[in-house]
Protein backbone atom coordinates (compact mmCIF):
# COMPACT_ATOMS: atom_id res chain seq x y z
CA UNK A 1 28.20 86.79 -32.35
CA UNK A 2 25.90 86.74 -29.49
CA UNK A 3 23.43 89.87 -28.11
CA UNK A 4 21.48 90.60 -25.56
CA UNK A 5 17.99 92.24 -26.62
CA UNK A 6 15.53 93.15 -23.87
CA UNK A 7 12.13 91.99 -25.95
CA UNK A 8 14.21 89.10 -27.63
CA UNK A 9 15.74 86.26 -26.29
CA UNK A 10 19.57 85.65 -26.71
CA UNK A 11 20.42 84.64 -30.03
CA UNK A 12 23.39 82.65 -31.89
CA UNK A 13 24.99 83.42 -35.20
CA UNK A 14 23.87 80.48 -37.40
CA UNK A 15 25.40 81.05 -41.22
CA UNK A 16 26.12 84.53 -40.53
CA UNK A 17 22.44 85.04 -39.12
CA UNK A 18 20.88 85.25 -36.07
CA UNK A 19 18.74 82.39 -34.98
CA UNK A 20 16.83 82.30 -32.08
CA UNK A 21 17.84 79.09 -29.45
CA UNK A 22 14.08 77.80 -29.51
CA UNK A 23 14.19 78.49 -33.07
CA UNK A 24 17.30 75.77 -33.55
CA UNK A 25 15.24 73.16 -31.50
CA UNK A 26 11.48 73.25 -32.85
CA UNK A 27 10.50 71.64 -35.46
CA UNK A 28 9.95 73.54 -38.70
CA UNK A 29 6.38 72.89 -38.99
CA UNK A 30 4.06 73.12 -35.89
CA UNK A 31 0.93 71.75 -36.12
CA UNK A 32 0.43 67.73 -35.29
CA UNK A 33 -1.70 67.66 -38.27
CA UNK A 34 0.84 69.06 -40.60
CA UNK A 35 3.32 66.93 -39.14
CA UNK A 36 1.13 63.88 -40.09
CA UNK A 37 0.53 64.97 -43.33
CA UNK A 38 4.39 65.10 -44.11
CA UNK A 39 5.50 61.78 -43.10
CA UNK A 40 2.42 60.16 -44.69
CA UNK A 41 3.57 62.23 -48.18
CA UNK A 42 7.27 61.58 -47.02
CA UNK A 43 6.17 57.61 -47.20
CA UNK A 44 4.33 57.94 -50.14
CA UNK A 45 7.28 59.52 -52.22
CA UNK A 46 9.36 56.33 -50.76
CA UNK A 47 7.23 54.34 -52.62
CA UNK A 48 6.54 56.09 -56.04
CA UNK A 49 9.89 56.55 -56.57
CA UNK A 50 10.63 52.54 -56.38
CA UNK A 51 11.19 51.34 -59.74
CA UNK A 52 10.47 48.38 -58.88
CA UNK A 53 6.46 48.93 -57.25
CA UNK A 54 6.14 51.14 -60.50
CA UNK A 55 7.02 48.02 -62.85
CA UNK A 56 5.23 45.56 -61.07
CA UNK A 57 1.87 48.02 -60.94
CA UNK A 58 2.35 48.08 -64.92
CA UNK A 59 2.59 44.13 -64.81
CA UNK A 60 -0.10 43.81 -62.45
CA UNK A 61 -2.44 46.28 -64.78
CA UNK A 62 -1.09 43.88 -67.73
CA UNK A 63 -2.05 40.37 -65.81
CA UNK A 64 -5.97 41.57 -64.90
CA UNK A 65 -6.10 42.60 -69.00
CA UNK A 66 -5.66 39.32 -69.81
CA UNK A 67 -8.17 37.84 -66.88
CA UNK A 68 -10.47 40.20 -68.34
CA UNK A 69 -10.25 39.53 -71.93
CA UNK A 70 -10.50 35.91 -71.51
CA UNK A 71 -13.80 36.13 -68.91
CA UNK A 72 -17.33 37.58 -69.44
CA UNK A 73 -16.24 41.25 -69.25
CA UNK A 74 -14.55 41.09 -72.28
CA UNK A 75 -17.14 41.93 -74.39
CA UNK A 76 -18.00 45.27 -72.21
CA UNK A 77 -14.44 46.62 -71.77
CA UNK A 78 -14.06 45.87 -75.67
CA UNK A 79 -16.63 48.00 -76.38
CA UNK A 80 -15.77 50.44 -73.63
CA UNK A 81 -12.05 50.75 -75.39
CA UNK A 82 -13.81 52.01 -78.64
CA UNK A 83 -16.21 54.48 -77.80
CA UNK A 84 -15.40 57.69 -79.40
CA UNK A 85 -14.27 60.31 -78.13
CA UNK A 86 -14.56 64.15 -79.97
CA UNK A 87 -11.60 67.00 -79.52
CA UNK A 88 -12.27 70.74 -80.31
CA UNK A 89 -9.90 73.75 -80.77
CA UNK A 90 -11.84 76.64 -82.27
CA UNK A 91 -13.46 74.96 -86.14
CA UNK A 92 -11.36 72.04 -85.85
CA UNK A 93 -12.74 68.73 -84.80
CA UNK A 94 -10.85 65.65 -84.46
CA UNK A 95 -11.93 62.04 -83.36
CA UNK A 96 -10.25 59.28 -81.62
CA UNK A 97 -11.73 56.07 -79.49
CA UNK A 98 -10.71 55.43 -75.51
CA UNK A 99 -7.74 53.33 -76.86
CA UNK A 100 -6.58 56.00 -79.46
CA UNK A 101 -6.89 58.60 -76.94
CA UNK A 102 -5.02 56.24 -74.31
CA UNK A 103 -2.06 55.10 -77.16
CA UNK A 104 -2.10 58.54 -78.99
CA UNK A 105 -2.26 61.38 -76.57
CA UNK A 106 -1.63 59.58 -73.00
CA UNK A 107 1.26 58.32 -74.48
CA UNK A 108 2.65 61.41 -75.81
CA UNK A 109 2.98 62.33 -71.98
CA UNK A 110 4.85 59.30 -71.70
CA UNK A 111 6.87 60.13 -74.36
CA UNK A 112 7.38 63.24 -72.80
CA UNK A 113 8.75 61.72 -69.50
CA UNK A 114 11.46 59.85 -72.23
CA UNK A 115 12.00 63.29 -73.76
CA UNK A 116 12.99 64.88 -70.80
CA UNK A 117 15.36 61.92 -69.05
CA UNK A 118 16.95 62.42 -72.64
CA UNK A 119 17.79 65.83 -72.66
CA UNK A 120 18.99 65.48 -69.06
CA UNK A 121 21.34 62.73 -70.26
CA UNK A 122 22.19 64.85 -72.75
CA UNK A 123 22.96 67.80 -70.34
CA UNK A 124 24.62 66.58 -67.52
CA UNK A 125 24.37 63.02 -67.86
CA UNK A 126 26.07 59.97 -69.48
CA UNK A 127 25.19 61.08 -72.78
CA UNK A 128 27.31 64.37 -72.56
CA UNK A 129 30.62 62.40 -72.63
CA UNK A 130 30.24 60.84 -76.10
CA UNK A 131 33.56 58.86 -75.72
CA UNK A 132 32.20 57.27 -72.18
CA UNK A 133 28.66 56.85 -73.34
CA UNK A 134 29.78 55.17 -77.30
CA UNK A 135 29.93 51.70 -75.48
CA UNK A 136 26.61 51.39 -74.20
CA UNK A 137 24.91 53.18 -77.72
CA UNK A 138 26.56 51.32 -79.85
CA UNK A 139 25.85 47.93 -78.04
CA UNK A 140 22.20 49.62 -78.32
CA UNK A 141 22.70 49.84 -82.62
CA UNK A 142 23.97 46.22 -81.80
CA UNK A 143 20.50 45.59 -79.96
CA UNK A 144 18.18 46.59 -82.43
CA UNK A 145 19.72 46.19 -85.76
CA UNK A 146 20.23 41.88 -85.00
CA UNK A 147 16.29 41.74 -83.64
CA UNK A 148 15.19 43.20 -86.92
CA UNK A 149 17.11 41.11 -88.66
CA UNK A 150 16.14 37.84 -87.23
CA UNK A 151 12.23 38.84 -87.65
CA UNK A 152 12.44 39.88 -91.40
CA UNK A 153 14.59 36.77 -91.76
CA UNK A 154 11.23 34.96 -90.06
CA UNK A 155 8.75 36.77 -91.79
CA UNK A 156 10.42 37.38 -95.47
CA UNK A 157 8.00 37.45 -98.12
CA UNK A 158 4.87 37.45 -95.89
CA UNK A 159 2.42 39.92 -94.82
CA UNK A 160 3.80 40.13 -91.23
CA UNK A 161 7.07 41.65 -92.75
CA UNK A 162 5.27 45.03 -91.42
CA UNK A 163 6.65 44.30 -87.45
CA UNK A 164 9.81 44.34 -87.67
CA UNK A 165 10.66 47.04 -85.16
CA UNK A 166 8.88 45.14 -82.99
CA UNK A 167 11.26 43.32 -80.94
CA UNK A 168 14.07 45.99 -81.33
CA UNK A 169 12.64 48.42 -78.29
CA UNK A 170 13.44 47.75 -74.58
CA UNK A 171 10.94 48.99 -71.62
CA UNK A 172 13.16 51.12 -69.75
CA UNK A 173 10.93 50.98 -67.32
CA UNK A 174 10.02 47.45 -66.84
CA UNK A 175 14.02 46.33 -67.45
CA UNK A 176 15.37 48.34 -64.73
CA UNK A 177 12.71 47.70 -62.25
CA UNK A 178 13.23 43.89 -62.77
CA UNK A 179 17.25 44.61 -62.46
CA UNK A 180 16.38 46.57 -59.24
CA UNK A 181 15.25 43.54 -57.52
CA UNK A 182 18.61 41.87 -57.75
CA UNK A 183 19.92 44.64 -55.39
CA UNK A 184 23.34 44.92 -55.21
CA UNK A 185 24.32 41.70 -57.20
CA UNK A 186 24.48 44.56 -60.16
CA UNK A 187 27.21 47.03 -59.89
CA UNK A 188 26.17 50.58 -60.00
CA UNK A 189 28.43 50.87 -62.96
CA UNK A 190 25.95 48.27 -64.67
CA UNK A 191 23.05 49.92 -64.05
CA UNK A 192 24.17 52.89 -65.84
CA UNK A 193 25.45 51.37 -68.59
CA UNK A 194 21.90 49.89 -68.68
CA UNK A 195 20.58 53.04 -68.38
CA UNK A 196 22.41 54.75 -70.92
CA UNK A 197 21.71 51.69 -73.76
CA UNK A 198 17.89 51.82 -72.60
CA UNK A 199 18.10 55.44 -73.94
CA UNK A 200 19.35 55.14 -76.55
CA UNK A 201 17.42 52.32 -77.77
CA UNK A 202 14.25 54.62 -76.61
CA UNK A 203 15.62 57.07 -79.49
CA UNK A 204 16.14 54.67 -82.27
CA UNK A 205 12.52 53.50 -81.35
CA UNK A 206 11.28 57.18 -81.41
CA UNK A 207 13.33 57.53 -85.23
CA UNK A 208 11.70 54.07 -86.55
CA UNK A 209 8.55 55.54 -85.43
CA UNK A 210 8.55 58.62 -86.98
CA UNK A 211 9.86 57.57 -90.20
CA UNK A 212 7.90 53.65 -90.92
CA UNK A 213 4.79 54.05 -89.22
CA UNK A 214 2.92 57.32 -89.69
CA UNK A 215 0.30 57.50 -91.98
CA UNK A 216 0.68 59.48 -95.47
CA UNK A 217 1.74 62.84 -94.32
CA UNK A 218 -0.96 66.26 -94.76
CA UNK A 219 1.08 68.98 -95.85
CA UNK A 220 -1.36 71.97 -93.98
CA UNK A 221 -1.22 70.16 -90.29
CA UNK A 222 3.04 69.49 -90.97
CA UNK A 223 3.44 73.14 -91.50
CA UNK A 224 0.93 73.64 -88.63
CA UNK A 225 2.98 71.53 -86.46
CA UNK A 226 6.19 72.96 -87.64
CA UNK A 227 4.95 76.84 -86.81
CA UNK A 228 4.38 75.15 -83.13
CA UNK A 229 7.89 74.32 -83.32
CA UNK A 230 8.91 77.79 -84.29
CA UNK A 231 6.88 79.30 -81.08
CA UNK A 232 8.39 76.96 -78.95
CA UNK A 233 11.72 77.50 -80.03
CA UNK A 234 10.84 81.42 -79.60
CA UNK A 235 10.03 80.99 -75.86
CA UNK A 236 13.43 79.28 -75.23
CA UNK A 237 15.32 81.08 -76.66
CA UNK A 238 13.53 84.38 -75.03
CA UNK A 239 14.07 82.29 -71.67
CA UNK A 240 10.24 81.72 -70.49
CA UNK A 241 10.82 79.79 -67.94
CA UNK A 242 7.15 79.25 -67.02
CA UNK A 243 5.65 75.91 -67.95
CA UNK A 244 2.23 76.80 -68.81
CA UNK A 245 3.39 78.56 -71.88
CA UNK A 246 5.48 75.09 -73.08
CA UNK A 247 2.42 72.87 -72.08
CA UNK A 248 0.03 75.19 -74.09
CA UNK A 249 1.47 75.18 -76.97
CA UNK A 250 2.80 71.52 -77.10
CA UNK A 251 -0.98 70.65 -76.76
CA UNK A 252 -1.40 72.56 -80.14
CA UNK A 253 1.62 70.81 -81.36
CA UNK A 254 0.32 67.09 -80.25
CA UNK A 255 -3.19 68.44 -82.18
CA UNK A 256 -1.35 69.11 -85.46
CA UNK A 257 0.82 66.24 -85.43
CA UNK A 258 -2.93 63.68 -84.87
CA UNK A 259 -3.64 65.08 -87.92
CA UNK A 260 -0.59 65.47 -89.60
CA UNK A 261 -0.15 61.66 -90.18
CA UNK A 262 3.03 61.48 -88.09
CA UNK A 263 2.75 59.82 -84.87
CA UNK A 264 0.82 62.11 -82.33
CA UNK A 265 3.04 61.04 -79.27
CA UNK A 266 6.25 61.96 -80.70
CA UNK A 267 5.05 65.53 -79.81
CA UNK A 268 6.13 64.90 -76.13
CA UNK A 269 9.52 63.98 -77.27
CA UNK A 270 9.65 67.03 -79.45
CA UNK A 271 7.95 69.61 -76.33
CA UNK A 272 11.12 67.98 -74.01
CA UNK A 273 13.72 69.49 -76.41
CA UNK A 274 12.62 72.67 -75.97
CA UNK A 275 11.61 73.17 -72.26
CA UNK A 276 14.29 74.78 -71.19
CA UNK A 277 17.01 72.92 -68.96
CA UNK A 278 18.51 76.30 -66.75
CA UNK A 279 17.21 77.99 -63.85
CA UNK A 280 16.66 81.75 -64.55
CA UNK A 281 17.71 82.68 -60.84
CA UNK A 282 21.93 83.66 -60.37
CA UNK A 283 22.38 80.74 -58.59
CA UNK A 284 25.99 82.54 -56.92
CA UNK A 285 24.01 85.25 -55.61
CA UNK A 286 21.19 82.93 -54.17
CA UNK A 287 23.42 82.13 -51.03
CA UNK A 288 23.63 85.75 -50.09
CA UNK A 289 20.57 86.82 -50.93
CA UNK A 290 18.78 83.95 -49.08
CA UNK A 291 21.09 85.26 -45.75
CA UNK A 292 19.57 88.36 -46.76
CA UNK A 293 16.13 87.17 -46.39
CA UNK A 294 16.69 85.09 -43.46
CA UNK A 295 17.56 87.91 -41.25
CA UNK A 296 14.71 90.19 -42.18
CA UNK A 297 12.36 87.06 -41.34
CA UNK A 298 13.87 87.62 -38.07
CA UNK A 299 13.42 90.44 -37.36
CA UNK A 300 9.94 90.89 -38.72
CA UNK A 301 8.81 88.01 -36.89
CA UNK A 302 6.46 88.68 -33.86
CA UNK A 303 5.45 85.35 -31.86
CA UNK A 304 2.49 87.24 -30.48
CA UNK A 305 0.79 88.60 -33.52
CA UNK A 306 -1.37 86.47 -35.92
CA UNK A 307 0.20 84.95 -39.03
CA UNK A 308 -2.26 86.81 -40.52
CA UNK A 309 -1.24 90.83 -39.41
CA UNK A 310 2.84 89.72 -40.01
CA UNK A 311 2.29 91.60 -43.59
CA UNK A 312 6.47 92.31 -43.32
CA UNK A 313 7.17 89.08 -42.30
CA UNK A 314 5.25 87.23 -45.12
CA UNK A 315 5.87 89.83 -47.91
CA UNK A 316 9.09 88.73 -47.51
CA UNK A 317 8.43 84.57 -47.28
CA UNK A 318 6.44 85.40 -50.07
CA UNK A 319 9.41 86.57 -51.92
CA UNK A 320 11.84 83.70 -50.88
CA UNK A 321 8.83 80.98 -52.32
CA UNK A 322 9.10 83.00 -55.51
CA UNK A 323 12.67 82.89 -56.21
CA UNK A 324 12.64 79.02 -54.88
CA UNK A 325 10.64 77.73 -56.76
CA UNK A 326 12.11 79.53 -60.00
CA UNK A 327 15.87 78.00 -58.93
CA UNK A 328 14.19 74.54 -60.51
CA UNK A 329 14.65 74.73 -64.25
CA UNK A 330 11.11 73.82 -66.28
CA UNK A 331 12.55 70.57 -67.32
CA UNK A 332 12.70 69.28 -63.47
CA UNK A 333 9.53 70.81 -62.64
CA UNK A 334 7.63 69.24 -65.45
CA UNK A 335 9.60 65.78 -64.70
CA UNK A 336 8.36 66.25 -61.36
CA UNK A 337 4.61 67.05 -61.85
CA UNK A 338 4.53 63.74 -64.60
CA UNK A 339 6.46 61.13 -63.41
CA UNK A 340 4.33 59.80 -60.74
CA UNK A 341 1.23 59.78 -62.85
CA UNK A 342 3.26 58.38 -65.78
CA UNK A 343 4.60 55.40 -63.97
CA UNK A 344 1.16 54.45 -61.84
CA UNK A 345 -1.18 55.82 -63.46
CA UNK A 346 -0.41 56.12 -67.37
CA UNK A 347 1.34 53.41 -68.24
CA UNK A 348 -0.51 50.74 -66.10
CA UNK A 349 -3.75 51.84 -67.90
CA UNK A 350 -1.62 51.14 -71.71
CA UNK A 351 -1.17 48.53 -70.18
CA UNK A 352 -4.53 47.40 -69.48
CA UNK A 353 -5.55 48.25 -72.61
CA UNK A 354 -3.00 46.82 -74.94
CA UNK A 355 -2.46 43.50 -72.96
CA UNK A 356 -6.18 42.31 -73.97
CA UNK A 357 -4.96 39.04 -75.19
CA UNK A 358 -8.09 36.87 -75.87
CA UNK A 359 -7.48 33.13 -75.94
CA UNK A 360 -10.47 31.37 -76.15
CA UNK A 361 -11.39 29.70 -78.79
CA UNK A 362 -7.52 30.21 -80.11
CA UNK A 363 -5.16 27.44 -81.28
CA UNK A 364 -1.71 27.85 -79.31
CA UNK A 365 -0.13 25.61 -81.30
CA UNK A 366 -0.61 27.67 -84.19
CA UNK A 367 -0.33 31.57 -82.29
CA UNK A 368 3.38 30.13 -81.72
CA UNK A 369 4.40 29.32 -84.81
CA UNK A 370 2.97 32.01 -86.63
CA UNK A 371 5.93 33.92 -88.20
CA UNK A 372 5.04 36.99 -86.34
CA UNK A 373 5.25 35.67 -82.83
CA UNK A 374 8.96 33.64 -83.79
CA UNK A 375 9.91 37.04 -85.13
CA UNK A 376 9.35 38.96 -82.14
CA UNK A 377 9.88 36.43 -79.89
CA UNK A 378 12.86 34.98 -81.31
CA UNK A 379 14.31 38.51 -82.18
CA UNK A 380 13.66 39.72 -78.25
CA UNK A 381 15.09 36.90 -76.62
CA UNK A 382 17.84 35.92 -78.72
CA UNK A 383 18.83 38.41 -81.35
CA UNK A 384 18.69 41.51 -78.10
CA UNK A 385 21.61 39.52 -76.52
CA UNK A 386 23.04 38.82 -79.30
CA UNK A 387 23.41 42.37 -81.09
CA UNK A 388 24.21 43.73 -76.79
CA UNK A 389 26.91 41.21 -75.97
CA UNK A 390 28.29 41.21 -79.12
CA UNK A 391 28.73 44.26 -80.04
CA UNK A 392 30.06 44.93 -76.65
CA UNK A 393 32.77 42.24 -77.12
CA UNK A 394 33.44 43.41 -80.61
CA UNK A 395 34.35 47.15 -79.56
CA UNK A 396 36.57 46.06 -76.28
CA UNK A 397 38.36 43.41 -77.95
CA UNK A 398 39.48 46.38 -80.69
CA UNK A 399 40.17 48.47 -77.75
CA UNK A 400 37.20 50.98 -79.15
CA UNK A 401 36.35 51.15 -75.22
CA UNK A 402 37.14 49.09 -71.85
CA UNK A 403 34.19 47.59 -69.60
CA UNK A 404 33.09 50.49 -67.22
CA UNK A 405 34.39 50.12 -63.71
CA UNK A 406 32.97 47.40 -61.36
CA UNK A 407 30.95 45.40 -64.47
CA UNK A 408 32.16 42.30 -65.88
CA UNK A 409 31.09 40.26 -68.74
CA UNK A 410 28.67 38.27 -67.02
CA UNK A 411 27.11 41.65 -66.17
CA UNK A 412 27.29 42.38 -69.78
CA UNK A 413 25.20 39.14 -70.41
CA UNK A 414 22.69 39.61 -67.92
CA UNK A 415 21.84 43.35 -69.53
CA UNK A 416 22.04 41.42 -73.34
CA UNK A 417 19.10 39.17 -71.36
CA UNK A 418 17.67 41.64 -70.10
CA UNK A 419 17.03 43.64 -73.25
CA UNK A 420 14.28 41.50 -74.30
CA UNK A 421 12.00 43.05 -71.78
CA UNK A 422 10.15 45.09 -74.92
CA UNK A 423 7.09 45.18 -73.64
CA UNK A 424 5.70 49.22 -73.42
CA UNK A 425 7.39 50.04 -76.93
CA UNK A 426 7.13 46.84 -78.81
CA UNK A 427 3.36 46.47 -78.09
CA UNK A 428 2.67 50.40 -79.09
CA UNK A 429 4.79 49.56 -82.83
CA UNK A 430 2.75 46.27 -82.54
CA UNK A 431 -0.45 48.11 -82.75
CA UNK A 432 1.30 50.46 -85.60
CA UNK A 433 1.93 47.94 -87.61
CA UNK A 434 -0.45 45.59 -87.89
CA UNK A 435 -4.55 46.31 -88.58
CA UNK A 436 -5.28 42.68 -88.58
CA UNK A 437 -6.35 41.05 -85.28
CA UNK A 438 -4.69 37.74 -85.78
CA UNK A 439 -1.23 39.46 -86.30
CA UNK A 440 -2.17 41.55 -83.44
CA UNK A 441 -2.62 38.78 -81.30
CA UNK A 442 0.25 36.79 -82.42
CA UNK A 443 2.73 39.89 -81.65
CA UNK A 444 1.03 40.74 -77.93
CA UNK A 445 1.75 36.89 -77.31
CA UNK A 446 5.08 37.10 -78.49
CA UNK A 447 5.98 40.45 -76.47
CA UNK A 448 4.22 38.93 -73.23
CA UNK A 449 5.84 35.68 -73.68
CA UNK A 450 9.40 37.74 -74.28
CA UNK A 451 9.24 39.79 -71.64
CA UNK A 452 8.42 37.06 -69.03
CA UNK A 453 11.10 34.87 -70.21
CA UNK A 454 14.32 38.04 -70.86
CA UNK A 455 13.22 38.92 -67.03
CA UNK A 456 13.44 35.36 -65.73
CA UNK A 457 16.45 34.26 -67.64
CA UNK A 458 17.93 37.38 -66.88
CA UNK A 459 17.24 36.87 -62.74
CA UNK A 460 18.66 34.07 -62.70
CA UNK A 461 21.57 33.92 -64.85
CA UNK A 462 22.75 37.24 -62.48
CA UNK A 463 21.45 35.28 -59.30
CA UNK A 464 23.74 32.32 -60.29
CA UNK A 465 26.73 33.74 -62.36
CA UNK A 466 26.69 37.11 -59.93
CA UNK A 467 28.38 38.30 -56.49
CA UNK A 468 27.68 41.60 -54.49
CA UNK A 469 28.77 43.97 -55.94
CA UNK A 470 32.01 45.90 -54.27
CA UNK A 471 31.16 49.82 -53.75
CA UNK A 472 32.48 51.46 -56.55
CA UNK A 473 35.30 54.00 -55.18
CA UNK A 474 34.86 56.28 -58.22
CA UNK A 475 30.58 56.59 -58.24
CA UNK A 476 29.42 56.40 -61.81
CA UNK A 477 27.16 59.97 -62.83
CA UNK A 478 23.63 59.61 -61.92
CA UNK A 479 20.93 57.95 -64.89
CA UNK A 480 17.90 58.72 -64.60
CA UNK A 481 15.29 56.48 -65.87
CA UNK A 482 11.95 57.01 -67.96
């Protein structure tokens, strides 16, 4: 419906509101400045959420460790790495060098990043539908059961025995940036199967973690950690749906848990659970409100007055940013706020300092044949594909499940390749595992070596055995990745 107004000019009915014509044709913001500022945040956003620039920084942070540990720095950053660092909550002190703080409590955020694409996957995602997502888990069991095998196999009877989670994990991550440069030679169907294995690898990794390579448990900081749980299973349940509570007291849970001999950084997996996955805004009443709202920012809007003296007009702004930003449920805000700095900023600097691979003065020859480094690299590169693609095969030749839509079996072998790209959690259970630098070494040269040659036999085997992939007419459900 239109109006005439005789201070107003005419106006159209836009969603049952009345919008102003020069409204409808200006741009929302104003100012050339502004404007600048959004397209140079719109372009940065392009490229932080490219899996593919976020792998290759981690790589790239990965390649200068090892220039660095094998040049004349390598004495100073070694040092660097182990200066201590102290933590204080009220009379209790705890202790940890740059590279604990960096493996232990940086990677806890990390961990927290996995936590939350899992609880997603578990609310609206792949992992919801147990009967569609049983294919890709169980080729995960498949995955990591016939790694571990092959490296205690490798190293029975000797001290190395310790590792043998290590070539079981898959980088997320790094896999699925490496698939995303293959465009669309893998069907979108693949890439959530992917996905969905990745998981669930990630939480096999988490359990081995939790139960093989914690330290001898304290009894006080265990209860201390479990009260945390308690609180934060109070504030969910009592719907806060403000982050800063979560974040407080999951620092207080990652405290107890440094102490408590379990691994500090399964906190962030444990602080995911519980941030709480609704929005606590009627979402059916939004619409109407927001019309609402909308037509008293009309009328209270006067093009001749300051922003500043429009108290009516942005009282009631004001209230729209409120609700808005409340219509995001804590899990997607706090996925939001960690995700860059995760994926360029957190993991490229674990990175750094976990890929410190010195080789001077080292004997090849004898790194590779060192049980360790057949283990992992023997049980990343050929028992991953192994336990992936035959598992797979196992369950569709039974008729357990069919292939999803659009993938076929040489898809199937390019993600059992592609499994051996271990590098984030195999090197953190490397450094679990082992306390002696030789079988430190050995493992780091193993996972490198892995990685590099899962993601290049992987390439290529899709490059060669591939075609583009048709659009799927039926759009498998959005994965997320960590």
């Amino acid at each position: 419906m239109a109006q005439n107004q005789t201070d107003k000019p005419t106006a159209t009915t836009v969603a049952g509101q009345e919008v102003r014509p020069d409204a409808q044709a200006a741009p929302i913001i104003a100012e050339p400045q502004a404007l600048k500022r959004a397209e140079k945040h719109r372009r940065r956003q392009k490229i932080t959420s490219n899996g593919t620039i976020s792998a290759a920084v981690m790589v790239l942070a990965a390649v200068i460790a090892i220039i660095v540990a094998n040049g004349p720095a390598y004495e100073a950053v070694h040092h660097f790495l182990a200066e201590p660092l102290g933590i204080v909550i009220g009379p209790f002190v705890g202790q940890l060098s740059i590279e604990m703080f960096v493996n232990d409590f940086l990677m806890a955020i990390f961990f927290l990043l996995v936590g939350i694409e899992l609880k997603f996957e578990m609310t609206v995602g792949e992992l919801r539908k147990p009967r569609q997502a049983a294919l890709p888990m169980l080729a995960a069991v498949g995955g990591v059961v016939v790694p571990a095998v092959i490296y205690i196999a490798l190293n029975h009877g000797g001290n190395g025995i310790h590792g043998w989670a290590i070539p079981m994990a898959t980088d997320i991550a790094f896999a699925l940036g490496v698939m995303s440069l293959l465009g669309d030679r893998v069907a979108p169907a693949t890439k959530v199967f992917f996905s969905t294995l990745a998981i669930a690898d990630d939480i096999l990794a988490i359990i081995v973690i939790a139960l093989f390579y914690g330290h001898a448990p304290s009894v006080p900081w265990l209860l201390a950690s479990a009260g945390c749980l308690v609180v934060l299973f109070v504030l969910n349940r009592r719907q806060v749906y403000t982050c800063r509570h979560y974040v407080v007291v999951g620092l207080v849970l990652w405290f107890c848990m440094f102490n408590s001999g379990i691994h500090a950084t399964l906190a962030g997996v444990l602080l995911a659970l519980f941030l709480p996955a609704k929005s606590d805004i009627n979402l059916g009443r939004l619409t109407p409100w927001l019309k609402r709202k909308s037509g008293q920012l009309y009328e209270n809007y006067d093009e001749d007055m300051a922003v500043l003296g429009q108290h009516e007009f942005m009282h009631t702004a004001g209230e729209i940013e409120k609700v808005m930003h409340h219509v995001t449920p804590p899990l997607e805000r706090m996925e939001k706020a960690i995700n860059v700095p995760v994926n360029f900023l957190i993991l490229p600097i674990f990175a750094f300092c976990n890929a410190q691979v010195r080789l001077v003065g080292v004997d090849l020859g004898a790194v590779f044949v060192d049980p360790v480094t057949l283990g992992s690299l023997c049980g990343a590169v050929l028992g991953k594909p192994i336990g992936i693609i035959g598992v797979t095969a196992l369950l569709v030749a039974i008729k357990f499940a069919k292939l999803p839509r659009g993938m076929d079996w040489h898809q199937v072998v390019g993600v059992g390749i592609m499994g051996g790209l271990g590098f984030t959690m195999s090197i953190l259970i490397a450094g679990l595992a082992f306390t002696d630098p030789t079988e430190v070494l050995a493992a780091k040269v193993a996972i490198l070596s892995g990685s590099v040659i899962a993601a290049v036999i992987g390439c290529v085997y899709i490059l060669l055995t591939g075609r583009k992939a048709p659009k799927d007419p039926k759009p498998a459900a959005h994965a997320k990745a960590a």
